[in-house]
N, C-alpha and C. Protein backbone atom coordinates (compact mmCIF):
# COMPACT_ATOMS: atom_id res chain seq x y z
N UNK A 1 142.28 137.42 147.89
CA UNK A 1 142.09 138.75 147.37
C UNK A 1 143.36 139.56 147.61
N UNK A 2 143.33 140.36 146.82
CA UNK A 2 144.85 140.85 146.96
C UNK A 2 146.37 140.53 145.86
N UNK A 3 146.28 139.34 145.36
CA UNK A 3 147.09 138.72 144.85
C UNK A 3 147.20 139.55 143.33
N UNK A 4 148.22 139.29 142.81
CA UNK A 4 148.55 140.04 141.48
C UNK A 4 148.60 138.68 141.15
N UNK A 5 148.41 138.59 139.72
CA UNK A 5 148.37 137.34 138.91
C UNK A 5 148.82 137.56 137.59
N UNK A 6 149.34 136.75 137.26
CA UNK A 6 149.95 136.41 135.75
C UNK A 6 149.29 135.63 135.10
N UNK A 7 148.28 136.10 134.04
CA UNK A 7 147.44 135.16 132.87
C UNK A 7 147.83 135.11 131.47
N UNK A 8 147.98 134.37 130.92
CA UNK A 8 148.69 134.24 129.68
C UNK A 8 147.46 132.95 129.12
N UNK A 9 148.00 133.15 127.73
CA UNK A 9 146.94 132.56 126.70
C UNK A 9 146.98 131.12 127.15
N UNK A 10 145.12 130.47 127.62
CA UNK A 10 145.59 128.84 128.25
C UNK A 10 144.66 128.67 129.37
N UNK A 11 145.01 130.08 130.22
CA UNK A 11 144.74 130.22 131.42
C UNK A 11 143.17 130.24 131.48
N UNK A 12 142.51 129.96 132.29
CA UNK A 12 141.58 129.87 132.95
C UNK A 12 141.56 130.96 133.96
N UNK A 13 140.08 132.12 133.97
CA UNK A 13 140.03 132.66 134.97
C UNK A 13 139.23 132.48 136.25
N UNK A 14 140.21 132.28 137.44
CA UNK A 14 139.43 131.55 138.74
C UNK A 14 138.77 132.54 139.85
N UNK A 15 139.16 133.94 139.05
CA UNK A 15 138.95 134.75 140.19
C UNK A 15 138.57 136.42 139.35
N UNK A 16 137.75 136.95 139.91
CA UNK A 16 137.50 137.95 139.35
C UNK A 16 138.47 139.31 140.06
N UNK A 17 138.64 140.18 138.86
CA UNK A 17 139.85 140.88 139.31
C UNK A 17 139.96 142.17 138.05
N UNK A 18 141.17 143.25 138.44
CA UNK A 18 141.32 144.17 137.44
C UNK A 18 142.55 144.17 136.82
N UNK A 19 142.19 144.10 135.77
CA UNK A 19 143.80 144.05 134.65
C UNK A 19 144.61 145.48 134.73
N UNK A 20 145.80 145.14 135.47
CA UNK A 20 146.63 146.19 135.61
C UNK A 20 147.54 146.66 134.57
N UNK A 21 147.60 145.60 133.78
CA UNK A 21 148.65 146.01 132.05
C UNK A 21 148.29 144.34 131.66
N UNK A 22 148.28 144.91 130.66
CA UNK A 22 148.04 143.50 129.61
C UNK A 22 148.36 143.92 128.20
N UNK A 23 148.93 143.01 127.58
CA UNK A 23 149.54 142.79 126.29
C UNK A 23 148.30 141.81 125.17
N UNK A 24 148.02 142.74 124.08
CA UNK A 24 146.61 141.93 123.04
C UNK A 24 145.98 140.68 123.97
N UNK A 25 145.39 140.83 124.94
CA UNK A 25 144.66 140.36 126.17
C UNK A 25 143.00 139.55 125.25
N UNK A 26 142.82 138.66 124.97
CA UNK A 26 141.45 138.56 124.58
C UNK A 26 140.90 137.10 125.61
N UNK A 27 139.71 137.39 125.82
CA UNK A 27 138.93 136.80 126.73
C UNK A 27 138.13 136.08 125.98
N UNK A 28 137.72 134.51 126.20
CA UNK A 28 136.32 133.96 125.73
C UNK A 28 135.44 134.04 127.19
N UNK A 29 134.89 134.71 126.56
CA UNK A 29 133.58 135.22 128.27
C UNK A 29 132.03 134.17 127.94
N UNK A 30 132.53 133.52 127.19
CA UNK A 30 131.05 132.73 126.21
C UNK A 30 130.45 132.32 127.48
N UNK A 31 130.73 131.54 128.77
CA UNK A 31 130.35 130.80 129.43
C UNK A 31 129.93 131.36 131.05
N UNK A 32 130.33 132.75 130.75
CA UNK A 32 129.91 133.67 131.85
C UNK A 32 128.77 134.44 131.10
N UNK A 33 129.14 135.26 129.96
CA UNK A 33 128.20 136.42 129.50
C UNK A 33 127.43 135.56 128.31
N UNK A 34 127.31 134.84 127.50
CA UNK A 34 127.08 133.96 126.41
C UNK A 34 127.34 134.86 125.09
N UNK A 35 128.20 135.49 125.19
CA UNK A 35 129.22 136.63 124.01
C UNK A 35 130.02 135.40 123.14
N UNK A 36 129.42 135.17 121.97
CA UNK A 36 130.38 134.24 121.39
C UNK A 36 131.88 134.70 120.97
N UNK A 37 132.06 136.43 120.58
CA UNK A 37 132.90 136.73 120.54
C UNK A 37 134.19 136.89 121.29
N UNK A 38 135.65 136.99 121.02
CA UNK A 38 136.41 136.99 121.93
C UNK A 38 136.29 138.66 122.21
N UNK A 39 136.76 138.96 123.74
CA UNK A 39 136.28 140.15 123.93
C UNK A 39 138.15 140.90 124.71
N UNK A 40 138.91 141.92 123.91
CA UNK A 40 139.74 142.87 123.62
C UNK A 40 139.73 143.53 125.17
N UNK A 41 141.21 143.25 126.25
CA UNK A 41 140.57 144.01 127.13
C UNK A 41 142.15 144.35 127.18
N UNK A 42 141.83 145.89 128.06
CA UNK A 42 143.20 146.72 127.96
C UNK A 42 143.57 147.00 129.62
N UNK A 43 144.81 147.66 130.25
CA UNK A 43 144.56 148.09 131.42
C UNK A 43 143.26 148.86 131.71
N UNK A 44 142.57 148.14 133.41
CA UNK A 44 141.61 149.08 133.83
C UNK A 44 140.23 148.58 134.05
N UNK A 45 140.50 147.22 132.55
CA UNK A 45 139.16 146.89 132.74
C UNK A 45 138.57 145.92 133.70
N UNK A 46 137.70 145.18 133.61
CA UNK A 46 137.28 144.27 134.73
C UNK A 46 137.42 142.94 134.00
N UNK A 47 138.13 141.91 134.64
CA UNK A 47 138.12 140.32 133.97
C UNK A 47 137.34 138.97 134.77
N UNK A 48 136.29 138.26 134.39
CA UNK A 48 135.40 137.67 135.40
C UNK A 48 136.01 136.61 135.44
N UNK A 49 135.64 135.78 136.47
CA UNK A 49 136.05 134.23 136.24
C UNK A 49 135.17 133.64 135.97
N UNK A 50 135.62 132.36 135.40
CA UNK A 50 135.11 131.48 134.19
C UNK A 50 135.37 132.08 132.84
N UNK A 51 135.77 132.84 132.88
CA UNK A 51 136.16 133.32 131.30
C UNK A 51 137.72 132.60 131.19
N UNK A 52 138.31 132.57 129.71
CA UNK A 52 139.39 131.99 129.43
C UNK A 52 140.30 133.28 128.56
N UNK A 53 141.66 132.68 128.58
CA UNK A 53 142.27 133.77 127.79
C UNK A 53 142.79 132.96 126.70
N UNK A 54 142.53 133.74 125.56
CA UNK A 54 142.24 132.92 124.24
C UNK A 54 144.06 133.48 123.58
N UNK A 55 144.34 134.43 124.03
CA UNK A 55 145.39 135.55 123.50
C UNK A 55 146.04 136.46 124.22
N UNK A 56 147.54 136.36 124.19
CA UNK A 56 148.22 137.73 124.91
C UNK A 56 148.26 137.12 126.20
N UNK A 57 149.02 138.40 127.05
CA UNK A 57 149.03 137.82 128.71
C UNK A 57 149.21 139.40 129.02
N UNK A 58 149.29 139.12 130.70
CA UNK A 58 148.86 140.27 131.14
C UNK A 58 149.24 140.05 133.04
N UNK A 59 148.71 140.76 133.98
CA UNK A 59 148.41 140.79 135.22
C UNK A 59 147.58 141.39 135.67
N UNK A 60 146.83 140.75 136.44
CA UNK A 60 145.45 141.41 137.25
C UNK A 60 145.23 141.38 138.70
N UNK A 61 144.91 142.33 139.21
CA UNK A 61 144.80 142.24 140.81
C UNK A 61 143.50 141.60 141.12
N UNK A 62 143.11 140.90 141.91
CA UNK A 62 142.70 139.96 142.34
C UNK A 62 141.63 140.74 143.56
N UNK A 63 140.04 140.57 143.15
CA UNK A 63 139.12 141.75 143.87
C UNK A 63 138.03 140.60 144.68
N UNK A 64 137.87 139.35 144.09
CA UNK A 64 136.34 138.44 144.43
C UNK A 64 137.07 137.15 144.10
N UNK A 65 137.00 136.04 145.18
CA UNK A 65 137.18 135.10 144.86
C UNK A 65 135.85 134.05 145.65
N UNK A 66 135.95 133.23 145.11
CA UNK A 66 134.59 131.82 145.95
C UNK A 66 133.45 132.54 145.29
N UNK A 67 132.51 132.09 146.25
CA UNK A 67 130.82 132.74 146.36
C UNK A 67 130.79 134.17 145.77
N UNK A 68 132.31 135.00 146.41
CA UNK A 68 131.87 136.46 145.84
C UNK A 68 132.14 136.97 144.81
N UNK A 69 132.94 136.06 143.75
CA UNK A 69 132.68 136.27 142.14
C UNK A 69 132.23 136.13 141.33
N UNK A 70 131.94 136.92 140.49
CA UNK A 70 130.82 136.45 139.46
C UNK A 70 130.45 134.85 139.10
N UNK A 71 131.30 134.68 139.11
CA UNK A 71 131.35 132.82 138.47
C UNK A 71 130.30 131.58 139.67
N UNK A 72 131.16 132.50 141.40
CA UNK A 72 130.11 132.19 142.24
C UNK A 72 129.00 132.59 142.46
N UNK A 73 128.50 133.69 142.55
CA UNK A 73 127.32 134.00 142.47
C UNK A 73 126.25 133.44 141.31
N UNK A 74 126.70 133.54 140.23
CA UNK A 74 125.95 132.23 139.37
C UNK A 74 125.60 130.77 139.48
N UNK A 75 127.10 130.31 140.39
CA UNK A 75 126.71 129.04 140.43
C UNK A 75 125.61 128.54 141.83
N UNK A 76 126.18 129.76 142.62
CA UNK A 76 124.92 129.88 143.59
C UNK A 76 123.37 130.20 143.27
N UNK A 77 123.28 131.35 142.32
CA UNK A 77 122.09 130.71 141.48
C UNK A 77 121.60 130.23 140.87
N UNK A 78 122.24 128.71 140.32
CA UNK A 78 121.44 127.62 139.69
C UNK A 78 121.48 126.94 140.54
N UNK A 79 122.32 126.93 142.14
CA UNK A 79 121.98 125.80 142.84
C UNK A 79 120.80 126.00 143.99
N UNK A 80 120.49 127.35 143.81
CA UNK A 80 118.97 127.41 144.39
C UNK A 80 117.62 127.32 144.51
């Protein structure tokens, strides 16, 4: 937690975090939110992990990682 990160189109998100500037930034969130659409995110907003970046790049500060990000907390509840 803590870490600034560089995501660019490719990337995989491992960690949930806030986009501090990003350039035409689009997310496939299909497999976190089941949004088939790609979803447009600008400085400020919130980016989950397990989502992918389909477009653009950007940097995000780094808020939940493991169990305490979204991605974990899900997978902790199907494994219960």
């Amino acid at each position: 937690m803590g870490d600034v990160v560089l995501v660019q189109a490719g990337d995989a998100m491992e960690a949930d975090g806030v986009l501090l500037e990003g350039f035409e930034v689009d997310l496939d969130e299909s497999a976190v939110t089941g949004e088939s659409e790609l979803q447009r995110k600008d400085g400020g907003y919130f980016l989950t992990s397990g989502s992918y970046v389909q477009n653009g790049q950007g940097t995000y500060l780094v808020v939940a990682v493991g169990v305490h990000s979204e991605r974990g907390k899900v997978q902790l509840a199907l494994n219960a």
